[in-house]
Protein backbone atom coordinates (compact mmCIF):
# COMPACT_ATOMS: atom_id res chain seq x y z
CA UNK A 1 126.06 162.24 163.91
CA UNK A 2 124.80 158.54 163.86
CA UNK A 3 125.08 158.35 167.40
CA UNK A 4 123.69 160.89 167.93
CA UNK A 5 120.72 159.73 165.39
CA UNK A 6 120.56 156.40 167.00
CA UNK A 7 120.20 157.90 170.71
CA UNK A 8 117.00 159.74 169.33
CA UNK A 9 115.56 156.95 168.42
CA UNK A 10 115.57 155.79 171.48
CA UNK A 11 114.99 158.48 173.14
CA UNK A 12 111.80 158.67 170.77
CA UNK A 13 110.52 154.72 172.24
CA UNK A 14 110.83 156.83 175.40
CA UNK A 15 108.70 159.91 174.64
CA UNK A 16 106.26 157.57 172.74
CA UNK A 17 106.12 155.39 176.34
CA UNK A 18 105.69 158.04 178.52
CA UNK A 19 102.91 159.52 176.10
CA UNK A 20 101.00 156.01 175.47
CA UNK A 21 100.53 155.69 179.01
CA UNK A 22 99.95 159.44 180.46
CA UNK A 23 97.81 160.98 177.73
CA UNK A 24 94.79 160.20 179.35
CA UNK A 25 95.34 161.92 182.08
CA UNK A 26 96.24 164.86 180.18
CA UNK A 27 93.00 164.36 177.87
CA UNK A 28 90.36 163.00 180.42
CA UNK A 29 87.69 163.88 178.63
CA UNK A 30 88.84 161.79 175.71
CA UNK A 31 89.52 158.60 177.75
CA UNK A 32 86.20 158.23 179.19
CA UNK A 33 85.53 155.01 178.19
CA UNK A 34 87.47 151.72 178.81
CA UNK A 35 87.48 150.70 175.14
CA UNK A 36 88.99 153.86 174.32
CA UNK A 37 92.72 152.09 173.84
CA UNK A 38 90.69 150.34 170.93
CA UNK A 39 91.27 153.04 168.78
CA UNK A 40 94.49 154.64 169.29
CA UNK A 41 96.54 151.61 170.18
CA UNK A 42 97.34 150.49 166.79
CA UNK A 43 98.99 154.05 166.74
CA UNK A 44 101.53 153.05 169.47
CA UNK A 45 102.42 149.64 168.06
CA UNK A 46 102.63 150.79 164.92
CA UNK A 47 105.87 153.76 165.70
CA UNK A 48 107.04 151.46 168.06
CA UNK A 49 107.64 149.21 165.26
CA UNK A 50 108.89 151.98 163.13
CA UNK A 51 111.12 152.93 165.47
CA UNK A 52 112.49 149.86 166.49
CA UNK A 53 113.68 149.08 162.94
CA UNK A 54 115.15 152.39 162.65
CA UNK A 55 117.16 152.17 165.76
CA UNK A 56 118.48 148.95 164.55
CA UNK A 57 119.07 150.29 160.96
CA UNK A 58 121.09 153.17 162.79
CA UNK A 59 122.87 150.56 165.13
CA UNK A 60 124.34 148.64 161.75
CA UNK A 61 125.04 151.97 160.12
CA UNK A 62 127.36 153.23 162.74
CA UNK A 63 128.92 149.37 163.32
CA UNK A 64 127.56 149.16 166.45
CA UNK A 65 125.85 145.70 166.12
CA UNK A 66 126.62 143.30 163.32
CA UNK A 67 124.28 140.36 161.94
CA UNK A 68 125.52 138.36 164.92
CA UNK A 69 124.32 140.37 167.47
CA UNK A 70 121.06 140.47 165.41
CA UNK A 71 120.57 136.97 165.42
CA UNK A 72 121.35 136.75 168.36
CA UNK A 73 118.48 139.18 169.72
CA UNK A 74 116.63 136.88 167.56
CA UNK A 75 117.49 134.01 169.03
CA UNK A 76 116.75 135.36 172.75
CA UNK A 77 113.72 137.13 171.80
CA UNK A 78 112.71 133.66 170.61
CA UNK A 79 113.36 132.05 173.92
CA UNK A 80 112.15 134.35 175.51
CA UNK A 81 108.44 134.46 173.92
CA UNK A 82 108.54 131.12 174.38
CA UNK A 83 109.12 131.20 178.32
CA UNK A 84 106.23 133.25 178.61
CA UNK A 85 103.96 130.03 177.78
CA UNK A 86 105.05 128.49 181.00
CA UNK A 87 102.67 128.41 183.60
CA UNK A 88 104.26 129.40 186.87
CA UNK A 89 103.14 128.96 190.25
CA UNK A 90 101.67 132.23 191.44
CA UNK A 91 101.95 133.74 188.23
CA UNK A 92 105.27 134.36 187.18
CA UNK A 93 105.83 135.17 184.10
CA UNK A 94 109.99 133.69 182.88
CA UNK A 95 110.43 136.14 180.22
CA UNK A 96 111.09 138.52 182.98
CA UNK A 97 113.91 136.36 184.26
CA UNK A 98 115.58 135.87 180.66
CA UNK A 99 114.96 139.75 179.91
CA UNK A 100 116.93 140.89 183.01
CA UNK A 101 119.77 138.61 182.80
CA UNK A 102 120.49 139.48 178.70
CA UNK A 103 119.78 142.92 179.60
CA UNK A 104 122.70 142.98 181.99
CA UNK A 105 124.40 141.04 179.98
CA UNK A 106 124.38 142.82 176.62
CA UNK A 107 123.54 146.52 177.81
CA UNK A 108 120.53 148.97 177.93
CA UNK A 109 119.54 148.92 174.13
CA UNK A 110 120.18 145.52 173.82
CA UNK A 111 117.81 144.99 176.37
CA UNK A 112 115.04 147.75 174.98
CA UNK A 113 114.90 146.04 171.82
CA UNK A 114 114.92 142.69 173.32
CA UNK A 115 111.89 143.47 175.36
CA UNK A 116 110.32 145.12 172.66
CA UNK A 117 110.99 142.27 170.54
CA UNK A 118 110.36 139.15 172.77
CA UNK A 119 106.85 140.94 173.52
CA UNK A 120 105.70 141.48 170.33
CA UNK A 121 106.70 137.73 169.35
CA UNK A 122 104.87 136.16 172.14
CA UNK A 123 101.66 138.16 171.75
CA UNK A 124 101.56 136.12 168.40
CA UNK A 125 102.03 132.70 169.56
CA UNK A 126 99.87 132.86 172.51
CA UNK A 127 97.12 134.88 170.64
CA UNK A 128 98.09 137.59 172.62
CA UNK A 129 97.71 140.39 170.08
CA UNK A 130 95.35 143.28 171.20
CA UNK A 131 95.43 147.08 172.80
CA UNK A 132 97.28 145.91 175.65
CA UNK A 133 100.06 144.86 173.20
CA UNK A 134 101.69 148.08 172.51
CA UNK A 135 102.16 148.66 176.34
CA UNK A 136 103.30 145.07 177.52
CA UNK A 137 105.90 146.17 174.62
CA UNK A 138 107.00 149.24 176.83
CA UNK A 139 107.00 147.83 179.97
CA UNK A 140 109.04 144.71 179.35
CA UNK A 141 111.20 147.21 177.08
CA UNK A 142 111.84 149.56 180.17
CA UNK A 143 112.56 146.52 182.08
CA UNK A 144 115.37 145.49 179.77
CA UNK A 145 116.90 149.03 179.52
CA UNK A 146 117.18 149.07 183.31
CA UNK A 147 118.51 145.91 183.59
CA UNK A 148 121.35 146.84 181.27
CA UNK A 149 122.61 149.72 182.98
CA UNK A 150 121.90 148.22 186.67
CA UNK A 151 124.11 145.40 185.13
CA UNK A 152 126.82 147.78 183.46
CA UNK A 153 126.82 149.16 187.29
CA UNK A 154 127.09 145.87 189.27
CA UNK A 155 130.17 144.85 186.78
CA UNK A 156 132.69 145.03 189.36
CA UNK A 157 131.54 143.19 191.76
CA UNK A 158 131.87 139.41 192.05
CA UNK A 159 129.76 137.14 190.29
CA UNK A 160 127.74 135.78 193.01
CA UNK A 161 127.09 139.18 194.18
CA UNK A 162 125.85 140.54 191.04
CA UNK A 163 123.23 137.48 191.26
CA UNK A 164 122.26 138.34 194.41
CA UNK A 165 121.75 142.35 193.23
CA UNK A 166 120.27 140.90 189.90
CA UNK A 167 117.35 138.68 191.48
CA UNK A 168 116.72 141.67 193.85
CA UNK A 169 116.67 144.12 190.85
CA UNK A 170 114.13 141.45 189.21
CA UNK A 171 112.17 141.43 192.45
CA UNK A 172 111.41 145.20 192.72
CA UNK A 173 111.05 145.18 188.68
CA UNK A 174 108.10 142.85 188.72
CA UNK A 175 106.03 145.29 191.08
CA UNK A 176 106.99 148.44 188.68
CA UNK A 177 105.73 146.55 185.46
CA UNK A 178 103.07 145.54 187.15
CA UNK A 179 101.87 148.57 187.99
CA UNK A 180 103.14 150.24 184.69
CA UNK A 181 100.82 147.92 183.22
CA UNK A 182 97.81 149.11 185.21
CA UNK A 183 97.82 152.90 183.88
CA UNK A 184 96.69 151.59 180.53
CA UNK A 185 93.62 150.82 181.44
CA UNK A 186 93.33 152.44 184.75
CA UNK A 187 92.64 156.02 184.20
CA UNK A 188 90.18 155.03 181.12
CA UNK A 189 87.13 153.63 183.90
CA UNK A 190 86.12 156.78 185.41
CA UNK A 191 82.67 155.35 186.80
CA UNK A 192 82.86 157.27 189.82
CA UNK A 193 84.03 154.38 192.07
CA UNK A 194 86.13 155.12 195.27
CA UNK A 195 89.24 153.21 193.79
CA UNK A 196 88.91 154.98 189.93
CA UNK A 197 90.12 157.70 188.19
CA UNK A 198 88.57 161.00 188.81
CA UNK A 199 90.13 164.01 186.63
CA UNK A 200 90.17 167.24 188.72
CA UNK A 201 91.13 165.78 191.95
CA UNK A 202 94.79 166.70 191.98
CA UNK A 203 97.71 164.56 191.56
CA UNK A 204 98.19 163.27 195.17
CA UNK A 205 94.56 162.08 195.71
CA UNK A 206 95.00 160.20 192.30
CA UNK A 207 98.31 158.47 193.35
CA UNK A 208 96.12 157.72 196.93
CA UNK A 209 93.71 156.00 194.55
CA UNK A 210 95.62 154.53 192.16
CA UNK A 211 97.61 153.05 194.70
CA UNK A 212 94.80 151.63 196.74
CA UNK A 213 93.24 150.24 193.35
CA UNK A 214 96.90 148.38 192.62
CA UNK A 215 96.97 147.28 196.16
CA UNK A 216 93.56 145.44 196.23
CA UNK A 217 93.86 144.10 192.41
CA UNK A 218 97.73 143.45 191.27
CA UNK A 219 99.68 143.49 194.40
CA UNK A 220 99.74 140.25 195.51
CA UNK A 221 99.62 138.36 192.16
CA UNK A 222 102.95 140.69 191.14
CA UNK A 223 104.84 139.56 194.78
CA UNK A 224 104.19 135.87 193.63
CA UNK A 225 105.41 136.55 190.32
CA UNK A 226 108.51 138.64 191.88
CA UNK A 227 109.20 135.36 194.24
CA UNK A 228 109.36 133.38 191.16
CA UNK A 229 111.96 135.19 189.08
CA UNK A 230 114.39 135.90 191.82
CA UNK A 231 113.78 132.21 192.28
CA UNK A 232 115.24 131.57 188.80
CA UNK A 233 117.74 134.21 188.55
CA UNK A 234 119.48 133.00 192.29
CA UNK A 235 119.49 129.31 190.90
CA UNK A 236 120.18 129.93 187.06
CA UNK A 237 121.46 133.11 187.00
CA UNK A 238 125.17 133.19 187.29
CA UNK A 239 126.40 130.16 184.37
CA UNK A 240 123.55 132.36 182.08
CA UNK A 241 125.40 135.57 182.87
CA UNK A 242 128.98 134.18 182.92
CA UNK A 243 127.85 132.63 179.04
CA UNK A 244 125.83 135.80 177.66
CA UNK A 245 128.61 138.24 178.58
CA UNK A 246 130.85 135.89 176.91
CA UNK A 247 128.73 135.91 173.79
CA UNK A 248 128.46 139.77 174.09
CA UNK A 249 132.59 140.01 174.20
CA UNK A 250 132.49 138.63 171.16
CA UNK A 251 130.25 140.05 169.42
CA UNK A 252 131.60 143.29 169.95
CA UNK A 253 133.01 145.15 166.78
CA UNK A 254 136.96 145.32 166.86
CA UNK A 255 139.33 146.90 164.56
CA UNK A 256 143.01 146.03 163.70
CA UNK A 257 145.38 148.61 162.63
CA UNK A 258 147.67 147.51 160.15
């Protein structure tokens, strides 16, 4: 029954995602204005936090993480907020890097509440705190998920190949949050422009002009940025992976029959 408890909750960041992000296309005539995020945002941070500390509450119940493994998230979530200061050429942002190699290191909810966790940290000590918050949360938290079971697949293979398959996982990964991150403010400017959002023109004409919009604004800033963190994971990523899966071996509960 805790397992089952724990899945929900997060299966629950999931639904709240999916909603954050899609409701105004579902409500158009409530998102008509690109401030609109300014009042229900707060909403989204505020079960994302509730739900985060119940899915770790639910996690210690059923022994599946112990204070180790929570420091430990602390500790990465740390570094990680931190790497996001660094100014990168083309844009790259190096929590991306860290956040895909502990994600495939530790699993898939290791890496949601890592992502969830490292963004909400940074957003304070770079000022960074505002509508857009809730959503960098669930991007970089999707990230992390994927990242743990792309790693749990990759497993077998040899080290230098699950580099390789890592830095091209972070590569594609920096075009989907990238254009994840669009749709929160995306469908809110409806001014009628060739490249907005337009409710009532059916859903393949809106992915014509959403994609045409993410083309001309974010695509080339997110290739840089995807250049840059393949960049680190091919030269740093395999003596980070070989020492985080140690860590994560460790920290794994054991029992001893006696």
């Amino acid at each position: 029954m805790l397992r089952l408890r724990s899945g929900a909750a997060y299966a629950s960041i999931a639904v709240v995602g999916i909603v954050a992000f899609l409701w105004p296309f579902w409500f158009p005539s409530e998102a008509g204005s690109d401030t609109a995020h300014n009042g229900d945002a707060w909403v989204w941070a505020m079960l994302l936090g509730i739900l985060t500390v119940g899915a770790l509450t639910l996690e210690i119940s059923q022994r599946r993480i112990n204070g180790a493994t929570i420091a430990t998230l602390g500790v990465l979530a740390s570094l990680n907020s931190l790497l996001r200061i660094l100014d990168l050429p083309g844009g790259g942002n190096a929590m991306f890097f860290l956040t895909v190699i502990a994600g495939a290191a530790f699993g898939a909810r290791f890496g949601t509440l890592l992502g969830l966790t490292a963004m909400a940290a940074s957003a304070i000590i770079t000022a960074g705190i505002g509508p857009w918050m809730p959503y960098q949360m669930l991007a970089l938290a999707a990230m992390g998920a994927a990242a743990g079971a792309f790693g749990k697949l990759i497993a077998p293979l040899p080290l230098k190949a699950q580099v390789v398959a890592l830095a091209t996982f972070a590569w594609f990964w920096a075009f989907i949050y990238g254009a994840t991150m669009n749709l929160w403010f995306w469908p809110l400017i409806q001014d009628g422009g060739r490249l907005s959002y337009s409710p009532g023109i059916g859903a393949v004409a809106t992915a014509r002009r959403y994609w045409s919009y993410y083309f001309l604004d974010s695509f080339a800033w997110d290739a840089a940025g995807a250049i840059v963190n393949a960049t680190f994971i091919m030269l740093l990523g395999a003596p980070l992976l070989r020492s985080l899966r140690r860590i994560a071996h460790r920290l794994e509960p054991s029992t001893v029959w006696t």
